[in-house]
PDB file of N, CA and C in Angstrom:
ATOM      1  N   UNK A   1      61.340 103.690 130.714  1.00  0.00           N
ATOM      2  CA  UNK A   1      62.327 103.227 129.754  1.00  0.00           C
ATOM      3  C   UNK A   1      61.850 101.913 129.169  1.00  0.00           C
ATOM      4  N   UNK A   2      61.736 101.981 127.799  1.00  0.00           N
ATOM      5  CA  UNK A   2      61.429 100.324 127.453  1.00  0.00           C
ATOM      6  C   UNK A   2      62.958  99.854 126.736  1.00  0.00           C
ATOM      7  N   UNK A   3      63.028  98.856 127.971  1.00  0.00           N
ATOM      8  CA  UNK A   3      64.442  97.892 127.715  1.00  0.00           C
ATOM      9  C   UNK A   3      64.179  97.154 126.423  1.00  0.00           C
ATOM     10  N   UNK A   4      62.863  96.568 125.767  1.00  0.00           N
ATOM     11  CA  UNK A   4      62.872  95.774 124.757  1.00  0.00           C
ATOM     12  C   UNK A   4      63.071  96.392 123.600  1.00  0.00           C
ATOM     13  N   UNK A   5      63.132  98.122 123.659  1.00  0.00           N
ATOM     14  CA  UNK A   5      63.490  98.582 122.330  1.00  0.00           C
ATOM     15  C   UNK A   5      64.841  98.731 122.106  1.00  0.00           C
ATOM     16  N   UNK A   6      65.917  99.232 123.529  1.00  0.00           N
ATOM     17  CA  UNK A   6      67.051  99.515 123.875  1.00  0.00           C
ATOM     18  C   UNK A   6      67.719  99.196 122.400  1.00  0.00           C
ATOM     19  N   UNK A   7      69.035  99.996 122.756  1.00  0.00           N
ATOM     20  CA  UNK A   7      70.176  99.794 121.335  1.00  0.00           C
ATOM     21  C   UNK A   7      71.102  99.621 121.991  1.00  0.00           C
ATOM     22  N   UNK A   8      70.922  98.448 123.703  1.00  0.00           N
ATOM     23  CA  UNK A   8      72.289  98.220 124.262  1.00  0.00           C
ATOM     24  C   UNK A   8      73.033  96.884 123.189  1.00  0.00           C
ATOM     25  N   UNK A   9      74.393  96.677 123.772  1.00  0.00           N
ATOM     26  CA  UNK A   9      74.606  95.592 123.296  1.00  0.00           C
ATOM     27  C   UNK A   9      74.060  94.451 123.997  1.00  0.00           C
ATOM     28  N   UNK A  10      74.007  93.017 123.686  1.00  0.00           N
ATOM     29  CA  UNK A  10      73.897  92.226 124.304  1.00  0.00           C
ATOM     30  C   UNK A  10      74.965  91.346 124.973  1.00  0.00           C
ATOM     31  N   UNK A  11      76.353  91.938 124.566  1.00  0.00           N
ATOM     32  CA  UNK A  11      77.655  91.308 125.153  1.00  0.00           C
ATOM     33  C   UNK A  11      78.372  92.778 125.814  1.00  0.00           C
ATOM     34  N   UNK A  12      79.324  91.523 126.620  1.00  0.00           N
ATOM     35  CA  UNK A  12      80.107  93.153 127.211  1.00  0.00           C
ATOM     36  C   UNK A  12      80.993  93.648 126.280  1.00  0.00           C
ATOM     37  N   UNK A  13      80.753  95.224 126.296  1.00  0.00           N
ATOM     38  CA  UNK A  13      81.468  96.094 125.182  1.00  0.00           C
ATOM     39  C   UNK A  13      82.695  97.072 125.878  1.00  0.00           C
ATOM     40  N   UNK A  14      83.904  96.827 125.532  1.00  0.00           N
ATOM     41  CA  UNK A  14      85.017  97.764 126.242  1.00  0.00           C
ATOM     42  C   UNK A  14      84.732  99.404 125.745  1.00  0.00           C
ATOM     43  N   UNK A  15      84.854 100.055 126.942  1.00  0.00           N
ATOM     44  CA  UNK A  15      84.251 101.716 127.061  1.00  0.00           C
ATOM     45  C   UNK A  15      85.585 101.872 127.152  1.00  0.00           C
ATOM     46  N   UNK A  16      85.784 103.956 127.237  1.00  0.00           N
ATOM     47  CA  UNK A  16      86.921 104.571 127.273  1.00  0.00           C
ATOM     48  C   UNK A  16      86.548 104.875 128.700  1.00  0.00           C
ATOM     49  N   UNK A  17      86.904 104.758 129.265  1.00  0.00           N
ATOM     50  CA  UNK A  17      86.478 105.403 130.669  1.00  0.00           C
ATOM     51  C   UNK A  17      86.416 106.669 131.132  1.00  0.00           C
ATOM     52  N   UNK A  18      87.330 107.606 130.310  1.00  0.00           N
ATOM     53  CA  UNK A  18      88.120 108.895 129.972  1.00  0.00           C
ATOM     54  C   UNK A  18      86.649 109.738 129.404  1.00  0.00           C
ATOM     55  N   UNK A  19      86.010 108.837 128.726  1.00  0.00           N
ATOM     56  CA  UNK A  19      84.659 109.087 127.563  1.00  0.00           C
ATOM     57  C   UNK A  19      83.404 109.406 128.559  1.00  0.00           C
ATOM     58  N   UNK A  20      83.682 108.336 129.781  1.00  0.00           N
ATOM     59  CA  UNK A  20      82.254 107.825 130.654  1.00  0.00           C
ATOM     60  C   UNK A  20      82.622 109.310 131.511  1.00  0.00           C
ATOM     61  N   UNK A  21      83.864 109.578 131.847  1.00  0.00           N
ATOM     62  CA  UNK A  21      83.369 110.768 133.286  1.00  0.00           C
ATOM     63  C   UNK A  21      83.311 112.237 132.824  1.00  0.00           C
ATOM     64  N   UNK A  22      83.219 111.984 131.597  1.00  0.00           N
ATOM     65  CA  UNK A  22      83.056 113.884 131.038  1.00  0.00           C
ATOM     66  C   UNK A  22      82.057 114.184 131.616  1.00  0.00           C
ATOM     67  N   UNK A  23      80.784 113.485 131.802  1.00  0.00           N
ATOM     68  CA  UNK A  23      79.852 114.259 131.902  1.00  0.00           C
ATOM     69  C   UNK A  23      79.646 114.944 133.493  1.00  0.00           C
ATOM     70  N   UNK A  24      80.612 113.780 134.471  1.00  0.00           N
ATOM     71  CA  UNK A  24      80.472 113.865 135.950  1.00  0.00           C
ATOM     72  C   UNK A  24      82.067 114.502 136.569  1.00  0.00           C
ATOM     73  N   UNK A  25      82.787 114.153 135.726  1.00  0.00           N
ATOM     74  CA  UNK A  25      84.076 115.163 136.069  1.00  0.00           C
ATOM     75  C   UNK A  25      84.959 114.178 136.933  1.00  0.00           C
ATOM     76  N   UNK A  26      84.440 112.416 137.305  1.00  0.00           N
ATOM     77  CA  UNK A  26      84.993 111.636 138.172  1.00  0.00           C
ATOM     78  C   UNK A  26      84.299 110.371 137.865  1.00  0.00           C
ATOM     79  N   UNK A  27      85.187 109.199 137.101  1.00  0.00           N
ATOM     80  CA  UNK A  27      84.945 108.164 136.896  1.00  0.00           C
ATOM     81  C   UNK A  27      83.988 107.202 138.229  1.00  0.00           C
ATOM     82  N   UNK A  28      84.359 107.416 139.515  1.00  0.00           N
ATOM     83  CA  UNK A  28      83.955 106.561 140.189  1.00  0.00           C
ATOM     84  C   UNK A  28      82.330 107.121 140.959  1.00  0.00           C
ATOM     85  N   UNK A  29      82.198 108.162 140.232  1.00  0.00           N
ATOM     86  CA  UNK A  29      80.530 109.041 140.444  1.00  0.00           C
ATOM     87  C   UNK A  29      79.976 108.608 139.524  1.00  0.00           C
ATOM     88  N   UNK A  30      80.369 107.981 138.107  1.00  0.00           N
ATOM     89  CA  UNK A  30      79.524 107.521 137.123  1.00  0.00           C
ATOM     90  C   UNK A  30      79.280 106.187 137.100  1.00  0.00           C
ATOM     91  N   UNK A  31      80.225 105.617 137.516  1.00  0.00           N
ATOM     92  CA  UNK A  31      80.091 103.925 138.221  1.00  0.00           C
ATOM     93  C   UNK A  31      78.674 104.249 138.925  1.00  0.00           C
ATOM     94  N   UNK A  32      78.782 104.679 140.007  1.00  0.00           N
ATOM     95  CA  UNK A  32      77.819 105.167 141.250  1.00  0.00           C
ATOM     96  C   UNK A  32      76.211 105.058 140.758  1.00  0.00           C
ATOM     97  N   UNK A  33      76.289 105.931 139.178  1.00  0.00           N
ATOM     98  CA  UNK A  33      75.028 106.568 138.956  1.00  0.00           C
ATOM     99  C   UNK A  33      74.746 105.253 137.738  1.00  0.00           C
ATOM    100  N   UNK A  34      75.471 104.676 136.949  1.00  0.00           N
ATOM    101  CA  UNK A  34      75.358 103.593 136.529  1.00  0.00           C
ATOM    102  C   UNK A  34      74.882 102.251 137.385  1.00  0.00           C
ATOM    103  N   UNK A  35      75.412 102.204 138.239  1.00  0.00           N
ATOM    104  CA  UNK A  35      74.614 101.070 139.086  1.00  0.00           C
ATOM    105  C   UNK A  35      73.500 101.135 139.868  1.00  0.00           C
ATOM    106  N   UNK A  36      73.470 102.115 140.667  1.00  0.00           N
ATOM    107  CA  UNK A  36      71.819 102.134 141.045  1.00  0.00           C
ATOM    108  C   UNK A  36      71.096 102.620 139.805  1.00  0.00           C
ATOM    109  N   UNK A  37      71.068 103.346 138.545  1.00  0.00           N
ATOM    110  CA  UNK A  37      70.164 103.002 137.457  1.00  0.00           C
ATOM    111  C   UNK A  37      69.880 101.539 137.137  1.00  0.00           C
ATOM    112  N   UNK A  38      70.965 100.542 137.046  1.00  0.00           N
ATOM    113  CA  UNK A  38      71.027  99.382 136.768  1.00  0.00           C
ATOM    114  C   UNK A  38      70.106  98.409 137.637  1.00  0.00           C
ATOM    115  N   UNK A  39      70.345  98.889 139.160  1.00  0.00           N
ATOM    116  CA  UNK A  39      69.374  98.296 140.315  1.00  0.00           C
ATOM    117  C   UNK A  39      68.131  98.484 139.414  1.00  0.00           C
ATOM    118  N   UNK A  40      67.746 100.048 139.280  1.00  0.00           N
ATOM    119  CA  UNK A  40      66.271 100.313 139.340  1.00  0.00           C
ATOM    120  C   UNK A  40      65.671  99.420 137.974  1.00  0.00           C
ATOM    121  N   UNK A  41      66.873  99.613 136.793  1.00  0.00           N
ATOM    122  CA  UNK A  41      65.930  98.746 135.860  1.00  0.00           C
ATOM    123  C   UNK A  41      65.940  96.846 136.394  1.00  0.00           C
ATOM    124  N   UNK A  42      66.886  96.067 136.898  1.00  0.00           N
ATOM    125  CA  UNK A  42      66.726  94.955 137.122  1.00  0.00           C
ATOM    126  C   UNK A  42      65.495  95.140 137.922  1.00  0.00           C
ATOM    127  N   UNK A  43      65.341  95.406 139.083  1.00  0.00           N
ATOM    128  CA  UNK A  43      63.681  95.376 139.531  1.00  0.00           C
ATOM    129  C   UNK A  43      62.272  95.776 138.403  1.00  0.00           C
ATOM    130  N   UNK A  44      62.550  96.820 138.085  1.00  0.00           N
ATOM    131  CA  UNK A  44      61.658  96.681 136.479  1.00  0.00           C
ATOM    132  C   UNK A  44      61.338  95.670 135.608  1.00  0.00           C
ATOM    133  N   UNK A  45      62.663  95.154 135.412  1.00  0.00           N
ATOM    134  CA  UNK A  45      62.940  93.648 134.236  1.00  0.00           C
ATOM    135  C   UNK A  45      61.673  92.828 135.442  1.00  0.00           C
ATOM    136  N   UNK A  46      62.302  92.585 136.969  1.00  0.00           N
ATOM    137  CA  UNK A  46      61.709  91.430 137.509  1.00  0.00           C
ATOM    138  C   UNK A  46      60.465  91.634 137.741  1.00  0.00           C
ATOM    139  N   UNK A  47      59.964  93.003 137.905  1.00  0.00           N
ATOM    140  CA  UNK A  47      58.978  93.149 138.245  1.00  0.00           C
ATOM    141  C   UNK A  47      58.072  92.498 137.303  1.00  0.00           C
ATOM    142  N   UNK A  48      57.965  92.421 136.042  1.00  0.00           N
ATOM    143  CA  UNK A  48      57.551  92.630 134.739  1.00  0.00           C
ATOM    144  C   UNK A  48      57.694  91.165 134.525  1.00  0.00           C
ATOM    145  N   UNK A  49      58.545  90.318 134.311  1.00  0.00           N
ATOM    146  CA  UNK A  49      58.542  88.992 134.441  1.00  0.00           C
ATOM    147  C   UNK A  49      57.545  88.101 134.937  1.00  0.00           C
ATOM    148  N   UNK A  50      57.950  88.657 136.929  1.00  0.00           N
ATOM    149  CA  UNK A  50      57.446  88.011 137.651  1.00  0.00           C
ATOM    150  C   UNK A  50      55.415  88.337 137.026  1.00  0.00           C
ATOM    151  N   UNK A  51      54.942  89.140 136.755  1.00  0.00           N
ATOM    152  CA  UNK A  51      53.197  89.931 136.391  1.00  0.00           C
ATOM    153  C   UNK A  51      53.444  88.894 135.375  1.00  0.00           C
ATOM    154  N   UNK A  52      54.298  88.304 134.469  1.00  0.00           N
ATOM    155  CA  UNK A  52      53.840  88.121 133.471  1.00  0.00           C
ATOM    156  C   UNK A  52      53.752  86.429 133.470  1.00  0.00           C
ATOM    157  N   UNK A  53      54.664  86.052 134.357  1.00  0.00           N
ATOM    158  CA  UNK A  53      54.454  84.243 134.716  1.00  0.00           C
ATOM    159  C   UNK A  53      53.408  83.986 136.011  1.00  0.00           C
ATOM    160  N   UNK A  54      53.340  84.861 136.539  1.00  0.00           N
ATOM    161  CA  UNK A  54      51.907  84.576 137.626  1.00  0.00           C
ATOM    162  C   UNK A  54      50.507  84.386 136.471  1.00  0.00           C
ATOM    163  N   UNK A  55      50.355  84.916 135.596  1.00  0.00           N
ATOM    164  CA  UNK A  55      49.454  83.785 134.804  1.00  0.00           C
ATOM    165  C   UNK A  55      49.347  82.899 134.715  1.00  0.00           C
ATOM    166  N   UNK A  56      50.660  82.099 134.604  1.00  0.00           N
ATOM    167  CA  UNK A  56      50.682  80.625 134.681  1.00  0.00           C
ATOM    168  C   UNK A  56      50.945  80.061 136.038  1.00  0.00           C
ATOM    169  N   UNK A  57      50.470  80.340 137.124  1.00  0.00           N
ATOM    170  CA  UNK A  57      50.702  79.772 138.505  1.00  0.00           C
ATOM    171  C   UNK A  57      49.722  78.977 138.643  1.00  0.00           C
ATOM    172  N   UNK A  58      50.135  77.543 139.078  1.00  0.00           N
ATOM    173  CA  UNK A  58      49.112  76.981 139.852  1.00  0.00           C
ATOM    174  C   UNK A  58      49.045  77.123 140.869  1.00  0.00           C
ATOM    175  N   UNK A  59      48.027  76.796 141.494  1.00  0.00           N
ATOM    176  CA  UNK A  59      47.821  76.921 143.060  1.00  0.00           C
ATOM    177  C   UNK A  59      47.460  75.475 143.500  1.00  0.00           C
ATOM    178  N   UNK A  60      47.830  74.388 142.651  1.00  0.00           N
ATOM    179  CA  UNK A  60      47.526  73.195 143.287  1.00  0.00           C
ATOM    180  C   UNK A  60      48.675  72.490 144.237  1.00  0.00           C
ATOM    181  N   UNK A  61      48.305  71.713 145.255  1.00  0.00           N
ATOM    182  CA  UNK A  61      48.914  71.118 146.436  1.00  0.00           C
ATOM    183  C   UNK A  61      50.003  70.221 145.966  1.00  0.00           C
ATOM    184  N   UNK A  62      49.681  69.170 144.862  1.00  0.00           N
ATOM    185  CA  UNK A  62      49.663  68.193 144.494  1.00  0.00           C
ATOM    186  C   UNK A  62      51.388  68.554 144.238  1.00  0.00           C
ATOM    187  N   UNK A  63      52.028  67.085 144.066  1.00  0.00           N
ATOM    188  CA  UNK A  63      53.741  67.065 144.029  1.00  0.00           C
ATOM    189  C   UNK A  63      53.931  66.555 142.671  1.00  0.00           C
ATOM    190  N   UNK A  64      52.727  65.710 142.843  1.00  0.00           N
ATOM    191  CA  UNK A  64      52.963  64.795 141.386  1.00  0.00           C
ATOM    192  C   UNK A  64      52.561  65.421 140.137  1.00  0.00           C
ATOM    193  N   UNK A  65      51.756  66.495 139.650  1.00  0.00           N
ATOM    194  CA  UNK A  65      51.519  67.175 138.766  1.00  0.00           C
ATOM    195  C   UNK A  65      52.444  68.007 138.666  1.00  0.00           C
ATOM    196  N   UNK A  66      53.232  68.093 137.354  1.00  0.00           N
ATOM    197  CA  UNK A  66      54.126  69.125 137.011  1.00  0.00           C
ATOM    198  C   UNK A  66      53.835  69.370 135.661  1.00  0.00           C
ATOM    199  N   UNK A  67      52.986  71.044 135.125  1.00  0.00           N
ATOM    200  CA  UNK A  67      53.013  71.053 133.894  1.00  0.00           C
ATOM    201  C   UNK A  67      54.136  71.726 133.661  1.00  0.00           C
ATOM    202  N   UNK A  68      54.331  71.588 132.040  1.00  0.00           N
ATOM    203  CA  UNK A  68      55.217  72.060 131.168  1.00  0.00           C
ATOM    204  C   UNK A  68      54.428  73.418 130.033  1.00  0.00           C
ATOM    205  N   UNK A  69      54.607  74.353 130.367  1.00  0.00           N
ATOM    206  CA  UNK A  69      53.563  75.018 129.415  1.00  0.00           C
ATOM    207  C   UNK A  69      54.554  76.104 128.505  1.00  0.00           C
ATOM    208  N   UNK A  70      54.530  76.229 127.220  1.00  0.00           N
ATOM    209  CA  UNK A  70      55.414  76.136 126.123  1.00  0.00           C
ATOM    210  C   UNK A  70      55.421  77.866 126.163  1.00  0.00           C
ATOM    211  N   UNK A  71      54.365  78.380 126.099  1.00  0.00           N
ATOM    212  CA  UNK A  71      54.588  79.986 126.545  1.00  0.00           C
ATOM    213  C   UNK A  71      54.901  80.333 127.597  1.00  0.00           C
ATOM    214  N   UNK A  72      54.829  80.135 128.529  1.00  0.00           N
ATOM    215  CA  UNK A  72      55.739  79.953 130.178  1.00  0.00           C
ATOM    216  C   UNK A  72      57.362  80.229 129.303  1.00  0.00           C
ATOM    217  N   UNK A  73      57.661  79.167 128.897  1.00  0.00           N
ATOM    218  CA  UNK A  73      59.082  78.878 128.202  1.00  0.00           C
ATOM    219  C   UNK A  73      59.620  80.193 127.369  1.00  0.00           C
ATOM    220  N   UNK A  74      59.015  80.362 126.633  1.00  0.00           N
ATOM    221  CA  UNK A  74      59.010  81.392 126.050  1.00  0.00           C
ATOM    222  C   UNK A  74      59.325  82.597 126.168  1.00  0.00           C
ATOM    223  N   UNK A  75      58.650  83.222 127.227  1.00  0.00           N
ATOM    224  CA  UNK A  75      58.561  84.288 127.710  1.00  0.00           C
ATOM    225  C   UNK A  75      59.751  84.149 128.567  1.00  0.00           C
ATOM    226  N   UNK A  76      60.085  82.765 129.392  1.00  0.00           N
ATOM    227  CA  UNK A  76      61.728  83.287 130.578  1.00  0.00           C
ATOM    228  C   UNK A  76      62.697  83.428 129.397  1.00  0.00           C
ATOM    229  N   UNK A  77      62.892  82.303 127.999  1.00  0.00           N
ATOM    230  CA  UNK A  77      64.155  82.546 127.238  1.00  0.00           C
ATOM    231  C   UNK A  77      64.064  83.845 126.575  1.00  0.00           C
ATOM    232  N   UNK A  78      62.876  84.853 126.347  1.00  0.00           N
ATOM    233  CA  UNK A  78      62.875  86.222 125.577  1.00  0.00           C
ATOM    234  C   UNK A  78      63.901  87.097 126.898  1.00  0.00           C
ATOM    235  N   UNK A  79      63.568  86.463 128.274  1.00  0.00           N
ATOM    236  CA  UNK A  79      63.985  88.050 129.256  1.00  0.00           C
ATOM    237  C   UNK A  79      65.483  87.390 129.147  1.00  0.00           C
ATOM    238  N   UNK A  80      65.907  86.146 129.414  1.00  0.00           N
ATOM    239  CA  UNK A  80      67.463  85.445 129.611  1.00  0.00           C
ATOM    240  C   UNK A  80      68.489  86.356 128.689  1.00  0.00           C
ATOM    241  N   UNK A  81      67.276  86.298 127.000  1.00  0.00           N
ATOM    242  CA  UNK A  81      68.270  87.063 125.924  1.00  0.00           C
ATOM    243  C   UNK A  81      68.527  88.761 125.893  1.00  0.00           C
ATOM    244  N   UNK A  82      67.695  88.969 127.274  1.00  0.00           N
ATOM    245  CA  UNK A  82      67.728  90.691 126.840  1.00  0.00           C
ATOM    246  C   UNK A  82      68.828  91.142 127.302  1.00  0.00           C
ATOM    247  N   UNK A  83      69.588  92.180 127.084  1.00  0.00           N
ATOM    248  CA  UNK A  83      70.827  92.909 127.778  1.00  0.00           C
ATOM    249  C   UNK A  83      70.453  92.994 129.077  1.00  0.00           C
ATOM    250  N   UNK A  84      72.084  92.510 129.950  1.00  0.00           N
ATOM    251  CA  UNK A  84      71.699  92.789 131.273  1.00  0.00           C
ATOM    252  C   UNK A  84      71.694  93.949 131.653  1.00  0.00           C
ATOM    253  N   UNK A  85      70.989  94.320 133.126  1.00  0.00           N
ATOM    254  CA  UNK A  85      70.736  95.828 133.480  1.00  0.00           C
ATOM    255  C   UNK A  85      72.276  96.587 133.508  1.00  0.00           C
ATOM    256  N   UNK A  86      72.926  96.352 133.551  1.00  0.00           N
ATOM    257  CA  UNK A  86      74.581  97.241 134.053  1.00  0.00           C
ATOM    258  C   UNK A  86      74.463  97.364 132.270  1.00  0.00           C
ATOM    259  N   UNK A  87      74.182  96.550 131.383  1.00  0.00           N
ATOM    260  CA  UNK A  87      74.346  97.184 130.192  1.00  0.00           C
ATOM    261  C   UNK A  87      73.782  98.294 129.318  1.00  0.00           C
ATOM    262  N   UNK A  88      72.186  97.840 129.954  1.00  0.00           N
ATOM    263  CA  UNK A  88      71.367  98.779 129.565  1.00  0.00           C
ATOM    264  C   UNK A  88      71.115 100.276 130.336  1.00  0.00           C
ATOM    265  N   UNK A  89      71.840 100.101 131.463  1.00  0.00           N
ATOM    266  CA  UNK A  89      72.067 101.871 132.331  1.00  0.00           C
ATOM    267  C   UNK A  89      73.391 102.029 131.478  1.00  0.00           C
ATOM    268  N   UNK A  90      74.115 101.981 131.398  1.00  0.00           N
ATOM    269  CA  UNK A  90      75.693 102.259 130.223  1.00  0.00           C
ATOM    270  C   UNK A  90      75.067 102.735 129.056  1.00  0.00           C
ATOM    271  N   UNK A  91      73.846 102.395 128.120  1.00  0.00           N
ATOM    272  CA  UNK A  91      73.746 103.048 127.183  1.00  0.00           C
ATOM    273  C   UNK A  91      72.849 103.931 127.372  1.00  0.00           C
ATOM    274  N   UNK A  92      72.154 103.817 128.390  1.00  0.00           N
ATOM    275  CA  UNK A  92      71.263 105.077 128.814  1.00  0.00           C
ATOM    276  C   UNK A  92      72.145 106.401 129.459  1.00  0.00           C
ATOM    277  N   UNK A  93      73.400 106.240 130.264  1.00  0.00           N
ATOM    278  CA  UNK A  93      73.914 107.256 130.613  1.00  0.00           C
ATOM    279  C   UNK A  93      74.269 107.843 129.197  1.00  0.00           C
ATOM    280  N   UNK A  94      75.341 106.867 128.211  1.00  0.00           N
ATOM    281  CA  UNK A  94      76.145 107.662 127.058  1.00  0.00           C
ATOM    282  C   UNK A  94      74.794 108.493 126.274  1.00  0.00           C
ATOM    283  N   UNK A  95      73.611 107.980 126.285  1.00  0.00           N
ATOM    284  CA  UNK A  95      73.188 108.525 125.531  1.00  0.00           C
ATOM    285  C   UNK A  95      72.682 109.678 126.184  1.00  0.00           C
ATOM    286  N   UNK A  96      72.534 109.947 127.224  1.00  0.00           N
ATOM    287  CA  UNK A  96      72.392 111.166 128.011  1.00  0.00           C
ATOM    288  C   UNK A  96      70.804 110.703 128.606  1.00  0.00           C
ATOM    289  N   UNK A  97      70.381 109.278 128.790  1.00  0.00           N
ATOM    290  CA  UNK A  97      69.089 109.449 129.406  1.00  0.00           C
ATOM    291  C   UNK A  97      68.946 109.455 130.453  1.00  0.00           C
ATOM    292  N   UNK A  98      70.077 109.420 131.278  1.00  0.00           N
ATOM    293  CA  UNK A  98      69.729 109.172 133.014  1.00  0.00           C
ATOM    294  C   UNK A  98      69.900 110.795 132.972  1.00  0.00           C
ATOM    295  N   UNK A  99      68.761 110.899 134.074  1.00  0.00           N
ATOM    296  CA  UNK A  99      68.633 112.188 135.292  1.00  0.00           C
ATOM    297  C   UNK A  99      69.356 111.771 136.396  1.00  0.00           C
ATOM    298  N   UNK A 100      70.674 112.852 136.871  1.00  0.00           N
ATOM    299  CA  UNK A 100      70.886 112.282 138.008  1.00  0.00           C
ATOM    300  C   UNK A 100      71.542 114.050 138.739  1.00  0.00           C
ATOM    301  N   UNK A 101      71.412 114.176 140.128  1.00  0.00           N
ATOM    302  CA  UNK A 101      71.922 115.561 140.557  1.00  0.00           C
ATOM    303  C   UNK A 101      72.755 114.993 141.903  1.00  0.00           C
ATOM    304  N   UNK A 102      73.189 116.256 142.539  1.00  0.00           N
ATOM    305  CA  UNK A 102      74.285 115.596 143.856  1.00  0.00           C
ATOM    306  C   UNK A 102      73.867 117.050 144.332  1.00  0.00           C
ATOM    307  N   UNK A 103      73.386 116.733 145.346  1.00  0.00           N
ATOM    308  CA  UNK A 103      72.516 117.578 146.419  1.00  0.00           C
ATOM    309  C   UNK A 103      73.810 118.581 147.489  1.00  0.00           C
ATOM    310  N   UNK A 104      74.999 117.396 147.570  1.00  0.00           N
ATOM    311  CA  UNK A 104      76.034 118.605 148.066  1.00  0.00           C
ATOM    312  C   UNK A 104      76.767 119.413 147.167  1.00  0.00           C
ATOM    313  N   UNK A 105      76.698 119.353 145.929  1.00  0.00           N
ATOM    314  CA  UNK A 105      77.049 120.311 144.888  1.00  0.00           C
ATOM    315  C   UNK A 105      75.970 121.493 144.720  1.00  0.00           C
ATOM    316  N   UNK A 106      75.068 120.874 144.914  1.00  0.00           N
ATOM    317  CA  UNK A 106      73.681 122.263 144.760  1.00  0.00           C
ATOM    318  C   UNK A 106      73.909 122.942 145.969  1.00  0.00           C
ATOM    319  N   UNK A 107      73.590 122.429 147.398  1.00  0.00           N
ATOM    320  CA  UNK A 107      74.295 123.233 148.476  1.00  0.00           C
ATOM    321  C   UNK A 107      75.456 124.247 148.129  1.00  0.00           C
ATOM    322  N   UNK A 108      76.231 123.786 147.750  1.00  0.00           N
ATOM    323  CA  UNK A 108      77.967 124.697 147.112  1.00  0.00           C
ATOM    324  C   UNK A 108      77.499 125.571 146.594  1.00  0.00           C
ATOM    325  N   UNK A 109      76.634 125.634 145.780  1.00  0.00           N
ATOM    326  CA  UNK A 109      76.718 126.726 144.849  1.00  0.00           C
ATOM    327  C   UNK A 109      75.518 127.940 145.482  1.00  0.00           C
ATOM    328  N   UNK A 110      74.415 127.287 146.340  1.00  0.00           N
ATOM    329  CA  UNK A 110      73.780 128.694 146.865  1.00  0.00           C
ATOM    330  C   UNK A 110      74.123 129.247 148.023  1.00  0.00           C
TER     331      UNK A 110
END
């Protein structure tokens, strides 16, 4: 999933809730599948962060050296402004991109 193309909002947006469980038949199963999507992309976001400021790591001892480096900067205020993850799994469910199954419903049925 690339979050930087996303068409989430960047503020919180009031849902129908009535809207969110058509697809699961029970509001509090789509919560469920909305938040661990949300887990998996925040580790994504950090993962991706963190690869991208270890460029700028020093490895020196020293207390008294503190740089300031302007693309360092840059790059944390681009991720600060992106939609947070609970927003960006919300527009990935409505839009139908999450895969998700329930293993005791498949049991039921064979």
């Amino acid at each position: 999933m690339d979050y930087k193309k996303s068409k989430a909002p960047v503020n919180t947006v009031t849902r129908n809730i009535m809207d969110l469980c058509d697809e699961t038949g029970n509001i509090y199963e789509t919560v469920a599948i909305i938040a661990k999507r949300a887990n998996q992309i925040s580790v994504e976001i950090k993962q991706d962060l963190s690869k991208k400021l270890a460029e700028f790591a020093s490895y020196n001892d020293s207390l008294e050296e503190v740089f300031e480096n302007r693309e360092q900067i840059e790059i944390s205020r681009y991720y600060e402004k992106l939609p947070k993850p609970s927003l960006l799994a919300t527009q990935e469910f409505i839009d139908g991109n999450v895969y998700f199954r329930d293993p005791a419903k498949e049991n039921k049925d064979n």
